[in-house]
C-alpha atoms as a PDB file:
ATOM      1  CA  UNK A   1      40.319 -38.161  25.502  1.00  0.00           C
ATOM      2  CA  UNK A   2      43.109 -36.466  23.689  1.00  0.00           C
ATOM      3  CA  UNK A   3      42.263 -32.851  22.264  1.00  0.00           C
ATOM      4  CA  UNK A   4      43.576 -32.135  18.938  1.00  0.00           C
ATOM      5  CA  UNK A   5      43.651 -29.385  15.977  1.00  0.00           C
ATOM      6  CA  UNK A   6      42.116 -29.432  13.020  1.00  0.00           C
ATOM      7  CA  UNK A   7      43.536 -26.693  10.945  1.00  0.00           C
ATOM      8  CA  UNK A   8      42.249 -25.718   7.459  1.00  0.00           C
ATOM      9  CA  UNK A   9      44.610 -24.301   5.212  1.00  0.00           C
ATOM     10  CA  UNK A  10      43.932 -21.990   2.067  1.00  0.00           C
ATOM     11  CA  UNK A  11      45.584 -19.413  -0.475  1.00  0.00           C
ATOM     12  CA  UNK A  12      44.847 -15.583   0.031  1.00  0.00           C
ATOM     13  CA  UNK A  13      42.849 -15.912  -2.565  1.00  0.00           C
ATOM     14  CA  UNK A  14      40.173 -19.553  -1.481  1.00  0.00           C
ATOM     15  CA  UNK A  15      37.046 -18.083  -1.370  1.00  0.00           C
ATOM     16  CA  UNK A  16      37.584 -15.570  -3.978  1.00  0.00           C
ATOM     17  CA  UNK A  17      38.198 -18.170  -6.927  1.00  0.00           C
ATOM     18  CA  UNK A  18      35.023 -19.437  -5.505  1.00  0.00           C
ATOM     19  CA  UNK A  19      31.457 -18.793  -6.885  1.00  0.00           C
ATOM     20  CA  UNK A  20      28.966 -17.459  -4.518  1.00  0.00           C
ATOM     21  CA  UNK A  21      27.050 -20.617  -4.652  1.00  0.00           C
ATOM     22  CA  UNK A  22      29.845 -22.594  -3.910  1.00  0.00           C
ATOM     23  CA  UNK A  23      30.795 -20.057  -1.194  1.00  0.00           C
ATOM     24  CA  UNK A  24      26.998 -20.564   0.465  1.00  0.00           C
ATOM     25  CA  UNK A  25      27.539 -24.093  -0.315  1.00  0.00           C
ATOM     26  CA  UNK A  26      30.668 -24.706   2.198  1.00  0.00           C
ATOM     27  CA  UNK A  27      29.113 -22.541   4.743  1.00  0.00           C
ATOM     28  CA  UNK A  28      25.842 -24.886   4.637  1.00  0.00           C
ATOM     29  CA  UNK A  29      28.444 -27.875   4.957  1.00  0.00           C
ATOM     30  CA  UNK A  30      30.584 -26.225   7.802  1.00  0.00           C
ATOM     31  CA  UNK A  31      27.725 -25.436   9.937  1.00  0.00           C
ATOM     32  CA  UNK A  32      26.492 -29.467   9.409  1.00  0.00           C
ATOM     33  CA  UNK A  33      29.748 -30.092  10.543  1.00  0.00           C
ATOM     34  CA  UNK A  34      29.783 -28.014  13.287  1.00  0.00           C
ATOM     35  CA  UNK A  35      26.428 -29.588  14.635  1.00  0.00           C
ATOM     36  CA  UNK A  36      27.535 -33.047  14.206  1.00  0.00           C
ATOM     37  CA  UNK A  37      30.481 -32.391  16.053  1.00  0.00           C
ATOM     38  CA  UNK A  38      28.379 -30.870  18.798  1.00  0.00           C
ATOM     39  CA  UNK A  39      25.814 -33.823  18.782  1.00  0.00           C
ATOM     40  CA  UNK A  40      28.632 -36.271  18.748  1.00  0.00           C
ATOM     41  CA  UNK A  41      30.472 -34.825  22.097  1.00  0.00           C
ATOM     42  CA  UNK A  42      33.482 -33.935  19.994  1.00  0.00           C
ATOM     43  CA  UNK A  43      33.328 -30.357  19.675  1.00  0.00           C
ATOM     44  CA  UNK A  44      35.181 -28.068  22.233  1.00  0.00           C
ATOM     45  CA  UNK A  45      35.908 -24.697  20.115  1.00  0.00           C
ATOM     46  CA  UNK A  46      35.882 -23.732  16.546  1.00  0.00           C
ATOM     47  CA  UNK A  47      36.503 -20.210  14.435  1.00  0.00           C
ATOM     48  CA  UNK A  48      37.360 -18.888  11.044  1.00  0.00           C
ATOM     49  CA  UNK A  49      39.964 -16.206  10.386  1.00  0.00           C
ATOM     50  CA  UNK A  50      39.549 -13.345   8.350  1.00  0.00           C
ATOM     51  CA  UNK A  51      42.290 -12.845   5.659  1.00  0.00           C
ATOM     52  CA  UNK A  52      46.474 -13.232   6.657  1.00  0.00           C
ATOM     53  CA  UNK A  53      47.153  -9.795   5.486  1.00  0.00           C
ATOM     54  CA  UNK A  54      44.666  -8.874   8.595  1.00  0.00           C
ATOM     55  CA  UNK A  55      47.410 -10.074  10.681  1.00  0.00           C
ATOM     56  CA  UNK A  56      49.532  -8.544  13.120  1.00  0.00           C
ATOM     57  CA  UNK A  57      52.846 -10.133  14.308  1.00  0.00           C
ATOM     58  CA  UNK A  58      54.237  -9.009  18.063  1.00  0.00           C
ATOM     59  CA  UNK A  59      57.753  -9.813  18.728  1.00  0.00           C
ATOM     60  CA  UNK A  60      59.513  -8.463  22.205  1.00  0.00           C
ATOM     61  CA  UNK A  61      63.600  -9.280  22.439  1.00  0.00           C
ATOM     62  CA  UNK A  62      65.722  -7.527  25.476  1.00  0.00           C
ATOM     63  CA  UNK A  63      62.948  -5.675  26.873  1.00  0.00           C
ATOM     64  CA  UNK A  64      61.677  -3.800  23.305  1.00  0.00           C
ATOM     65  CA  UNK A  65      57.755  -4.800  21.390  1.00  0.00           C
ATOM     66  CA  UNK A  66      58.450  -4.923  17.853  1.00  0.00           C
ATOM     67  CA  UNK A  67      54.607  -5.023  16.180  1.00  0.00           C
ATOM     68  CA  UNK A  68      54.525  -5.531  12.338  1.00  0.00           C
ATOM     69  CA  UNK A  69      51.312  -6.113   9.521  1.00  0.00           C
ATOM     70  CA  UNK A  70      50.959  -9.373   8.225  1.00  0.00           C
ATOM     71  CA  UNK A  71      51.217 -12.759   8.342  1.00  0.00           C
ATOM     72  CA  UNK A  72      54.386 -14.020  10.646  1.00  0.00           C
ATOM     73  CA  UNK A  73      55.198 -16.456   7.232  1.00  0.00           C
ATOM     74  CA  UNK A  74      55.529 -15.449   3.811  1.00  0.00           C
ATOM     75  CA  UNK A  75      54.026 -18.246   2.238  1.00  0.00           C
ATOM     76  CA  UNK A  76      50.979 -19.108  -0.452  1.00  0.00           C
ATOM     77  CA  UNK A  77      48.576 -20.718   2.030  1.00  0.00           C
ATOM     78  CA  UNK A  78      47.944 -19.387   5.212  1.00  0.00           C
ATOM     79  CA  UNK A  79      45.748 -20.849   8.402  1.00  0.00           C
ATOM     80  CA  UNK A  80      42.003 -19.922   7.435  1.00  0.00           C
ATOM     81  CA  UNK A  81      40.125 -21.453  10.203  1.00  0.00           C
ATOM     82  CA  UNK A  82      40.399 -23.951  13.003  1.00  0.00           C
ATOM     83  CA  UNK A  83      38.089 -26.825  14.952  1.00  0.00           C
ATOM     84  CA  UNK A  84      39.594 -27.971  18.558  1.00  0.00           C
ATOM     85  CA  UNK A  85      37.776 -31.573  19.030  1.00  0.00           C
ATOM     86  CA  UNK A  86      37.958 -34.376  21.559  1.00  0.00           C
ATOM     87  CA  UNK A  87      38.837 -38.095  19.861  1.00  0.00           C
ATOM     88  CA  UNK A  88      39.615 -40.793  21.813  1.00  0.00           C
ATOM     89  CA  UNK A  89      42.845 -41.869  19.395  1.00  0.00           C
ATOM     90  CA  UNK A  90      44.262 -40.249  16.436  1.00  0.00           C
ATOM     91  CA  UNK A  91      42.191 -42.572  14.112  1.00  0.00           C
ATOM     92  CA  UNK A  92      39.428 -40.951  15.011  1.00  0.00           C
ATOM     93  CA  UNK A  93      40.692 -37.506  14.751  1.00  0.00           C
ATOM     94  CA  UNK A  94      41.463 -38.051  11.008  1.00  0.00           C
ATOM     95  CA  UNK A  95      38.049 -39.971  10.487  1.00  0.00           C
ATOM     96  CA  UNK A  96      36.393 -36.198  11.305  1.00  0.00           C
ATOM     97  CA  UNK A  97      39.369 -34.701   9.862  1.00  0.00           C
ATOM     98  CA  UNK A  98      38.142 -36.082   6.579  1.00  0.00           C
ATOM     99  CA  UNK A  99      34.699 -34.706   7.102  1.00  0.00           C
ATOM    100  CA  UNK A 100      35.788 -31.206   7.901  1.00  0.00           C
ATOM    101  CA  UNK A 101      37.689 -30.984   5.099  1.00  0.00           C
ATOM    102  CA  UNK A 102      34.776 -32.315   2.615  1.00  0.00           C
ATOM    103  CA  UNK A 103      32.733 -29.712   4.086  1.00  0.00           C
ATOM    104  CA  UNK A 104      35.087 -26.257   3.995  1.00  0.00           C
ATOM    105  CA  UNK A 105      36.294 -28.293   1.015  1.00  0.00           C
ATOM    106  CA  UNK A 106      40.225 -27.687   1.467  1.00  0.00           C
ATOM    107  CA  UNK A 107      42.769 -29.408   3.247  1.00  0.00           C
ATOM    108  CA  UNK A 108      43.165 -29.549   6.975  1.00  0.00           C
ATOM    109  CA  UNK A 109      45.765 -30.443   9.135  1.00  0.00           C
ATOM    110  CA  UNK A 110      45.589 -32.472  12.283  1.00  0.00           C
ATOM    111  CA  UNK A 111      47.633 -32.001  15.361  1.00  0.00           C
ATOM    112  CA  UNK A 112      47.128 -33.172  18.665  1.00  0.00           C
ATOM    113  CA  UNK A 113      48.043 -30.773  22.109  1.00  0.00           C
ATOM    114  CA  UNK A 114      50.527 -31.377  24.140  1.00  0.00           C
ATOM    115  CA  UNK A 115      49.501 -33.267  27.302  1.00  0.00           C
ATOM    116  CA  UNK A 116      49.217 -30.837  30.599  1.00  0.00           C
ATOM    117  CA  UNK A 117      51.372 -32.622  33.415  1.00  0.00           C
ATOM    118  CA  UNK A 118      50.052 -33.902  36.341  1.00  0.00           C
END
């Protein structure tokens, strides 16, 4: 089975446009998610990410660590949180794909790893 990424993208600003209720809403619908995805045999690792500005960006060039705050991008929408899952074919990634994002309610991004050589 091929691993792949499920990446959910948001503004700086998602879950503070949000009301509390919906907040408590899309955590209820993550953690559903989560389950099935552990029921199913899919799951292998998930985690949200606090904020971009949290961020801290290491860079090393001739022998010198540069270290600055913030996200590496300037951009509007930033990675917010992540699911690694097993599918057997990219089909079936996007079929959960389409569930994860119904329940953070946002978009997410599929990608699948690189194979390891033999």
């Amino acid at each position: 089975m091929t691993q792949y990424l499920l990446s959910v993208h948001g503004g700086d600003n998602s879950t503070s446009e949000m009301s509390n209720e919906d907040i408590q809403r899309m955590y209820k619908q993550v953690d559903e998610f989560n389950t099935e995805l552990r029921t199913s045999g899919a799951w292998v690792f998930a985690g949200g990410l606090h904020p971009a500005n949290t961020a801290t960006v290491v860079r090393t060039a001739d022998g010198k660590v540069v270290t600055t705050d913030g996200p590496y991008l300037e951009t509007k929408e930033h990675l917010g949180g992540f699911w690694v899952i097993e599918a057997p074919d990219l089909d079936a990634a996007l079929a959960l794909a389409v569930k994860g994002s119904q329940a953070c309610m946002g978009p997410v991004e599929v990608r699948p790893f690189q194979d390891v050589p033999a």
